[in-house]
Structures are given as structure tokens and as C-alpha cells.
Protein backbone atom coordinates (compact mmCIF):
# COMPACT_ATOMS: atom_id res chain seq x y z
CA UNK A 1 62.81 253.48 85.71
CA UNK A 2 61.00 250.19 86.84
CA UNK A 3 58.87 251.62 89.26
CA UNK A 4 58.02 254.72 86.28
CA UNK A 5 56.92 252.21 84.21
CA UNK A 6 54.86 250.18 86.53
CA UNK A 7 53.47 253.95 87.36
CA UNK A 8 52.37 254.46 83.63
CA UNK A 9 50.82 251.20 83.58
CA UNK A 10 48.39 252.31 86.53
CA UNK A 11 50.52 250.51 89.80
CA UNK A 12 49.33 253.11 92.49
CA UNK A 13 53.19 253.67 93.09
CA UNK A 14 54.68 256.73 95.05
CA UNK A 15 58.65 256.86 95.71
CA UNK A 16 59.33 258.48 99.44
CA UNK A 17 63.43 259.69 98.97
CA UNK A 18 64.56 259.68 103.06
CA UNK A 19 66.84 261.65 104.56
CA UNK A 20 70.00 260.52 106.88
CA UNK A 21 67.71 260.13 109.74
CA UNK A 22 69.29 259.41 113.16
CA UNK A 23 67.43 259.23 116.82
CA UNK A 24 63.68 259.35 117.80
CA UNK A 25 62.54 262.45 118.05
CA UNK A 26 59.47 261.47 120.41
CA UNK A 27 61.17 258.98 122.67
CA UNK A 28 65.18 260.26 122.11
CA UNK A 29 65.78 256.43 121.09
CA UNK A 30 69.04 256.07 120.02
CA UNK A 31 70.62 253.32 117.43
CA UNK A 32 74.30 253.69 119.27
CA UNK A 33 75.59 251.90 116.37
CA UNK A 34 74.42 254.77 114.33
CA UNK A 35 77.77 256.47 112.65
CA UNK A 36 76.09 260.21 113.28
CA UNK A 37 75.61 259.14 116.88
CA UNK A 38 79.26 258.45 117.23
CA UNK A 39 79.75 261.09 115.66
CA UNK A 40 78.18 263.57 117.65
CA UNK A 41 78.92 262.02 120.26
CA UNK A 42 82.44 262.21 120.62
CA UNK A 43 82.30 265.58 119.21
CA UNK A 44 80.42 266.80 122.36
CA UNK A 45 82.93 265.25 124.55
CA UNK A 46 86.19 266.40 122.98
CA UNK A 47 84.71 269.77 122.46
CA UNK A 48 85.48 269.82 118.51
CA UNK A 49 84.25 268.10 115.10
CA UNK A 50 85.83 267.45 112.12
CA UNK A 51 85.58 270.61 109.69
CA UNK A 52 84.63 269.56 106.51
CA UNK A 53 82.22 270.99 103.75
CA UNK A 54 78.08 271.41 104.45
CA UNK A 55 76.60 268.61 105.24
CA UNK A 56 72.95 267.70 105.18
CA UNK A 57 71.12 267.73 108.54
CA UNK A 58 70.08 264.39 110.40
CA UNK A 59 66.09 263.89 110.69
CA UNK A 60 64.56 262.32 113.28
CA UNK A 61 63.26 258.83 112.41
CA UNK A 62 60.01 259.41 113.73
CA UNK A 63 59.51 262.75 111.93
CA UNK A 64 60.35 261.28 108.62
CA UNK A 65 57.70 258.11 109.42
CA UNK A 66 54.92 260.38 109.99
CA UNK A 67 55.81 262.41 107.01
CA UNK A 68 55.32 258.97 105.20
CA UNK A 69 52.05 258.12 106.53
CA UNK A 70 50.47 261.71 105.98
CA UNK A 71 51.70 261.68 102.63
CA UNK A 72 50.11 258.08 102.10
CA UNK A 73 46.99 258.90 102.99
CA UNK A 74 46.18 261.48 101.09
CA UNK A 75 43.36 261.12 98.65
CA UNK A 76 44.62 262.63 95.54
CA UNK A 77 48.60 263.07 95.91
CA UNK A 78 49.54 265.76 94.05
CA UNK A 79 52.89 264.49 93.02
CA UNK A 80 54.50 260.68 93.07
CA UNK A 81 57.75 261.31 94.35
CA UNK A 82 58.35 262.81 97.61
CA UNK A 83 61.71 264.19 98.40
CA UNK A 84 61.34 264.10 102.39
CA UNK A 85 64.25 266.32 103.43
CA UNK A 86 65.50 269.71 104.97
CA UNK A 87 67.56 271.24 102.36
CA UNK A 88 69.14 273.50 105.25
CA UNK A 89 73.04 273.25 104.80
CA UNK A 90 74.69 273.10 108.00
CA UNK A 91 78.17 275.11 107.25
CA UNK A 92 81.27 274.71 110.35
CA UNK A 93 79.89 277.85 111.48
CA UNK A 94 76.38 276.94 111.77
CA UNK A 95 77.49 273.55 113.37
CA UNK A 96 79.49 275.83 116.09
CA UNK A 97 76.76 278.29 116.90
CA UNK A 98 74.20 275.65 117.23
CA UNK A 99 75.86 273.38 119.52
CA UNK A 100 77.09 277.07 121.90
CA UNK A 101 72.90 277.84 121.60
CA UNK A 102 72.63 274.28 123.70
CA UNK A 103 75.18 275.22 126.19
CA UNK A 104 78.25 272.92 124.40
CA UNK A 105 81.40 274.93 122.99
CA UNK A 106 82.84 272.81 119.58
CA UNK A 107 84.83 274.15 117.02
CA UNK A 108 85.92 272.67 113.19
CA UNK A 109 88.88 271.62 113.35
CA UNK A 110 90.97 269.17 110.88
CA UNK A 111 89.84 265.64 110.76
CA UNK A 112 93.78 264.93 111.83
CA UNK A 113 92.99 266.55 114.90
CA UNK A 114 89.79 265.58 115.47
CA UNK A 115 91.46 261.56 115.19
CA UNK A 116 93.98 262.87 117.89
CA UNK A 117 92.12 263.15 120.44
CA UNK A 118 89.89 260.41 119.74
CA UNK A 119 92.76 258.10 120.39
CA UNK A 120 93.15 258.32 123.88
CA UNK A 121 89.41 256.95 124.01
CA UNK A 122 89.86 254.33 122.19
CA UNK A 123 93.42 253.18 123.95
């Protein structure tokens, strides 16, 4: 509401709403403190992820900064708020056929499974 005010007042203000981003797109930099990252990560090794409802895709950082910059540079911006994300839902099922697409086999399975077999790595 602060920033719509300031807005109304004449502050050349636009709000950029960001995605869960996660590695570089460009350069496949990778924050390996990054949850998603461990995620995926251990998914791909054990072969399975925890099933769960859709989730929102992860955008690459980079994507989402040049997104930013085209947006800001526009002359006239149409709007003032900028909703930068990909409304695809990724269901269990889409998670499993993307991930056989790149070669790697993972199924949903429970979260309580999914912990199982994460405890031998961490032992």
C-alpha cells in the first residue's frame, strides 16, 4: 500500500513479483545451499521425490534478471506491477515424465519414504 501511494503521488515506482528462482541458466551456477538444489538433487540420486501437490516451477536466476531489466527499460510500461512467473503447474506426473525425457527414472512417492532413503546419506 506504501509503494501505491508513493505511485499516486508520481514516484516512478514499478513492483517486479519473482519467482522461486534456483541455478543460472547461462553459466549452470549453482547456490548448493539452495533447498530446490537439495532437493533435486537427492531426488536424482535415489531415483524418487516426495509426492506432494503441484508445485510452481523453479526459474532460472538469470532469466528472471533479464526479464527485470527489459521490463525497466521500457519507455512507457504498460502496467506497474509485473508478476514475473510461469504459471505452469508441475503435477507428480509431469515431474516423472520430465525427469524420464532427460534420461533419469523418479517416481512420487511418500515424503516417509522419500526420508528413508535419505538416511543412509546422511549416516
Amino acid at each position: 500500500q506504501v509503494v501505491k501511494a508513493a505511485r499516486q503521488r508520481g514516484l516512478p515506482l514499478t513492483i517486479y513479483r519473482l519467482p522461486n528462482t534456483c541455478v543460472t541458466y547461462n553459466t549452470g551456477y549453482t547456490n548448493k545451499t539452495d533447498y530446490a538444489i537439495a532437493l533435486l538433487s537427492s531426488a536424482l540420486e535415489e531415483g524418487m521425490f516426495p509426492r506432494s501437490g503441484a508445485t510452481a516451477p523453479f526459474t532460472p536466476v538469470d532469466t528472471i534478471c533479464e526479464m527485470m531489466v527489459q521490463a525497466s527499460l521500457l519507455e512507457r510500461p504498460k502496467h506497474w506491477v509485473y508478476n514475473l512467473i510461469d504459471n505452469t503447474l508441475l503435477t507428480n506426473e509431469l515431474m516423472e515424465t520430465m525427469t524420464a525425457e532427460f534420461g533419469a527414472i523418479c517416481r512420487a512417492v511418500p515424503v516417509d519414504t522419500f526420508l528413508e532413503a535419505l538416511k543412509h546419506v546422511v549416516a
